[in-house]
Protein backbone atom coordinates (compact mmCIF):
# COMPACT_ATOMS: atom_id res chain seq x y z
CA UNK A 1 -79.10 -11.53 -68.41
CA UNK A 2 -75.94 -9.83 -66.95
CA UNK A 3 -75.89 -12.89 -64.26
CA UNK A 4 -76.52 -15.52 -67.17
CA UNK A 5 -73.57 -13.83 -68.96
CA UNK A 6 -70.80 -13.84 -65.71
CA UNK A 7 -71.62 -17.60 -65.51
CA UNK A 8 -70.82 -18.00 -68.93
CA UNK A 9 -68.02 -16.57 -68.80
CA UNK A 10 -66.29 -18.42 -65.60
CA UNK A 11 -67.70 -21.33 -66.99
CA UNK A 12 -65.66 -20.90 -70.10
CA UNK A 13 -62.74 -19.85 -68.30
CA UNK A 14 -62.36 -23.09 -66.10
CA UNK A 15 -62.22 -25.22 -69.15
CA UNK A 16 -59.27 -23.40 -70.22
CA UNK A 17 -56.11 -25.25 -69.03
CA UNK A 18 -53.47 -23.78 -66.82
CA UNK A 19 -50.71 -24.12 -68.73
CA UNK A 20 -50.13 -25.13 -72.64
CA UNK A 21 -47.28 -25.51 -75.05
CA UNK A 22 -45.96 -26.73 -77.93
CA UNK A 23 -42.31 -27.63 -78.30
CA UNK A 24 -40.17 -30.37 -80.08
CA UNK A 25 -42.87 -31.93 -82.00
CA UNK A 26 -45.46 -32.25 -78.69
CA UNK A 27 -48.40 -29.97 -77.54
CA UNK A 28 -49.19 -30.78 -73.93
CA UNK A 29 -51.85 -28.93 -71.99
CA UNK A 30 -51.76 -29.18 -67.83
CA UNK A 31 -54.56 -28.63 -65.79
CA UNK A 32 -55.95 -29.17 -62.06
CA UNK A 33 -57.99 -32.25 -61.56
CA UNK A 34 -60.38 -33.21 -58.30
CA UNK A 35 -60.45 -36.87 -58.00
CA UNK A 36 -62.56 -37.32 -55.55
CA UNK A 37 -64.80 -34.85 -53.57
CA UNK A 38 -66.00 -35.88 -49.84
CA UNK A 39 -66.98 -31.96 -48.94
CA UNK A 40 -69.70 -31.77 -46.50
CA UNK A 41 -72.03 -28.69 -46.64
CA UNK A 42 -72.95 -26.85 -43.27
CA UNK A 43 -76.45 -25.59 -43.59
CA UNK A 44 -77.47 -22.09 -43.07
CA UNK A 45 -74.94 -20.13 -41.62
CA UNK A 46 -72.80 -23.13 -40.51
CA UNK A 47 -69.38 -24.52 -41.08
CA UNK A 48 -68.37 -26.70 -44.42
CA UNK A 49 -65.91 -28.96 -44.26
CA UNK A 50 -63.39 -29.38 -46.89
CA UNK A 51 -62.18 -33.02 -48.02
CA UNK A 52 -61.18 -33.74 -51.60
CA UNK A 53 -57.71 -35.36 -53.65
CA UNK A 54 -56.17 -33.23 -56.43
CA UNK A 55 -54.02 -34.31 -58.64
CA UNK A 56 -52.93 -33.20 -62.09
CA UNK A 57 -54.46 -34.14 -65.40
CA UNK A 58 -51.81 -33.59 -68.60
CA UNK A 59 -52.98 -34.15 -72.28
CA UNK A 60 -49.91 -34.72 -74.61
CA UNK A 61 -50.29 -34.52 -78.49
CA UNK A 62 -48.12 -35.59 -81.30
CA UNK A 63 -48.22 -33.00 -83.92
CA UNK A 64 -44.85 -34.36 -85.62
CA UNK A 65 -44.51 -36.32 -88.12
CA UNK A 66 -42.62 -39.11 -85.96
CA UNK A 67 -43.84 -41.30 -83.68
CA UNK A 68 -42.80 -41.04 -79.76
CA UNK A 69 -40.89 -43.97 -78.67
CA UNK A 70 -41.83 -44.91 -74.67
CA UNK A 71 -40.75 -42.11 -72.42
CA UNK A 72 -40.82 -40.74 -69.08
CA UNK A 73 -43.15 -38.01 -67.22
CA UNK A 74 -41.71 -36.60 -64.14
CA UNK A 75 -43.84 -34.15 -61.78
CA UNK A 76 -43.74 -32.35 -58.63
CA UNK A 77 -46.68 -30.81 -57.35
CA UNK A 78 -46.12 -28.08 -54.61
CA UNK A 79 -48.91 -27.36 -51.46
CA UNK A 80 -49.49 -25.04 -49.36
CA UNK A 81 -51.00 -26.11 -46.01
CA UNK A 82 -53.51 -23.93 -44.22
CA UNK A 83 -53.23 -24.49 -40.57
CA UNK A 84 -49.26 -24.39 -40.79
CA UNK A 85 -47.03 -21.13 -40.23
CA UNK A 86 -43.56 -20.68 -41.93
CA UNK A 87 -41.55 -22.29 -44.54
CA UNK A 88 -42.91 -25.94 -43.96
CA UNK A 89 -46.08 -25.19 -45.18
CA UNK A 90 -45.27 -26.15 -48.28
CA UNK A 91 -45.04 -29.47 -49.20
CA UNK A 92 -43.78 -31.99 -52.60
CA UNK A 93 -45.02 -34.25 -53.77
CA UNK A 94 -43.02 -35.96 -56.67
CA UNK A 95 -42.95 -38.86 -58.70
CA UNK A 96 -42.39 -40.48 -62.38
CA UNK A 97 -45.19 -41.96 -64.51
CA UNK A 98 -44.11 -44.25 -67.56
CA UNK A 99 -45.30 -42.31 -70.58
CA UNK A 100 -46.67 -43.92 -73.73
CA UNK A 101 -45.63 -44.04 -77.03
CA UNK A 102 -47.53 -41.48 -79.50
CA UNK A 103 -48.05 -41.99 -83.23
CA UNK A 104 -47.96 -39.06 -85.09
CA UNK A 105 -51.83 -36.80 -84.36
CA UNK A 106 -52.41 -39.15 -81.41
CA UNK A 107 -53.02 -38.01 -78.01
CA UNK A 108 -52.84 -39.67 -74.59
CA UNK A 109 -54.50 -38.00 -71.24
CA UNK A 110 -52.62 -39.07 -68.45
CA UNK A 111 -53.40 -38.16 -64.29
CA UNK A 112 -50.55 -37.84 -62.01
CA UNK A 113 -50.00 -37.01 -58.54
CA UNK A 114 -51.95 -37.18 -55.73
CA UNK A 115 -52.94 -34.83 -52.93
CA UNK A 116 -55.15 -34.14 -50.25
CA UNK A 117 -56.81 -31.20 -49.47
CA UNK A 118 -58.45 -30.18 -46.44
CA UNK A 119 -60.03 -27.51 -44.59
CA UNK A 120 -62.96 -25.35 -43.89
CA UNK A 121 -65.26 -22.67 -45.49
CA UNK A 122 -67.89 -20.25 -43.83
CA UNK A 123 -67.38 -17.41 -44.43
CA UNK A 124 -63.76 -16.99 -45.85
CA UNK A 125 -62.20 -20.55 -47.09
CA UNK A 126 -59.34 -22.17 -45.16
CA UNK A 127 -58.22 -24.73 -46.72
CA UNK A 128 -55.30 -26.22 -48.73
CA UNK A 129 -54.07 -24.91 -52.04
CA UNK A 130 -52.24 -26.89 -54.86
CA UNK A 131 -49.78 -23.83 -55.01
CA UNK A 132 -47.48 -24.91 -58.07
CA UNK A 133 -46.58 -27.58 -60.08
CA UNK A 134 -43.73 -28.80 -62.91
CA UNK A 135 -44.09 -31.46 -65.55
CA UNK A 136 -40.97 -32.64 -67.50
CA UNK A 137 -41.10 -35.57 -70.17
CA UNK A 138 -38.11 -36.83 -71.27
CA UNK A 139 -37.45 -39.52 -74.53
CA UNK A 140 -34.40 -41.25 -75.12
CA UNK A 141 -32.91 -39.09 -71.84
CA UNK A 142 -33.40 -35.97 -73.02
CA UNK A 143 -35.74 -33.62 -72.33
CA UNK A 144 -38.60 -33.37 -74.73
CA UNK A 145 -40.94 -30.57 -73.33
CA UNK A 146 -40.98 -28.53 -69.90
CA UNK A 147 -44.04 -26.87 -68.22
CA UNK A 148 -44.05 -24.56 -65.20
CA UNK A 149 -47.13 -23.41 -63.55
CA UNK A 150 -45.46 -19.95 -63.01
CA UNK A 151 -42.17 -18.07 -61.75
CA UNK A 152 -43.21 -19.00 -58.30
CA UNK A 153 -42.37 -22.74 -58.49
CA UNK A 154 -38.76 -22.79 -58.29
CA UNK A 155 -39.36 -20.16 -54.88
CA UNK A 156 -41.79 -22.66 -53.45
CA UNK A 157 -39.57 -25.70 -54.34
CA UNK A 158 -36.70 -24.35 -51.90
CA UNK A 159 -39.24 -23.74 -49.37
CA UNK A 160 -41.18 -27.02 -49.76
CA UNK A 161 -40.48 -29.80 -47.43
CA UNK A 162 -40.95 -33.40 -48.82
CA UNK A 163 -44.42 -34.58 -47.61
CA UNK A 164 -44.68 -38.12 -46.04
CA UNK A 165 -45.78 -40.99 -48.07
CA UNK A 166 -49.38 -41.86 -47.40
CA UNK A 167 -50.08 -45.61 -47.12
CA UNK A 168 -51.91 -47.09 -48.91
């Protein structure tokens, strides 16, 4: 029962988003996506290898009475990267998505940025971590809502090192 209950409960708690807020007439909720998975399991005792793309999933709400006119979503994910040592470990990734215009009570899920993340599990894991992240959307030039992933972004951010375009 106790074991039924734990899983529950962590269950429940990865459903909740990492961050949420509501600010000039917009509720947007940020979370961690996987968008695609290539792990391959060791058996037994043996090594697992890590392979999968994260990315970030945000769900923006209207809950004004006005509609949204087309705006902008910028975002900058930071990572950390296992099998480095010092201050370029961390690398950006950044970008700007075209965001769409709301009505007022509609909602639009959109899923930016795109990382890699590698590495390897037995009995610790080492692998890559999507550290931190910011979302900003802006309407009309302005900024119409901000969210942080914690007061360890803008620390990370100096440290980070822009990573290399991947091609595609």
């Amino acid at each position: 029962m106790r074991i039924v209950f734990l899983t529950a409960a962590v269950w429940a708690a990865s459903l909740v988003p990492l961050a949420a807020k509501d600010e000039n007439g917009m509720r947007v909720e940020v979370s961690r996506s996987t968008v695609s998975n290539d792990d391959e399991r060791g058996s037994g005792y043996s090594l697992s290898r890590v392979e999968r793309t994260m990315a970030l999933k945000v769900l923006a709400k209207n809950i004004s009475l006005k509609p949204f006119d087309v705006g902008q979503l910028e975002w900058t994910m930071i990572v950390e990267r296992w099998g480095v040592s010092g201050s370029s470990k961390y690398e950006r990734y950044k970008g700007t998505e075209n965001f769409p215009p709301l009505k007022p009570g509609e909602s639009s899920t959109l899923t930016v940025g795109q990382s890699s993340i590698g590495g390897y599990s037995f009995s610790r894991n080492y692998q890559d971590k999507l550290e931190a992240w910011k979302v900003i959307i802006r309407h009309a030039g302005a900024d119409t809502i901000t969210l942080v992933s914690g007061t360890a972004f803008e620390r990370l951010n100096s440290k980070a090192r822009d990573a290399e375009k991947e091609s595609p």
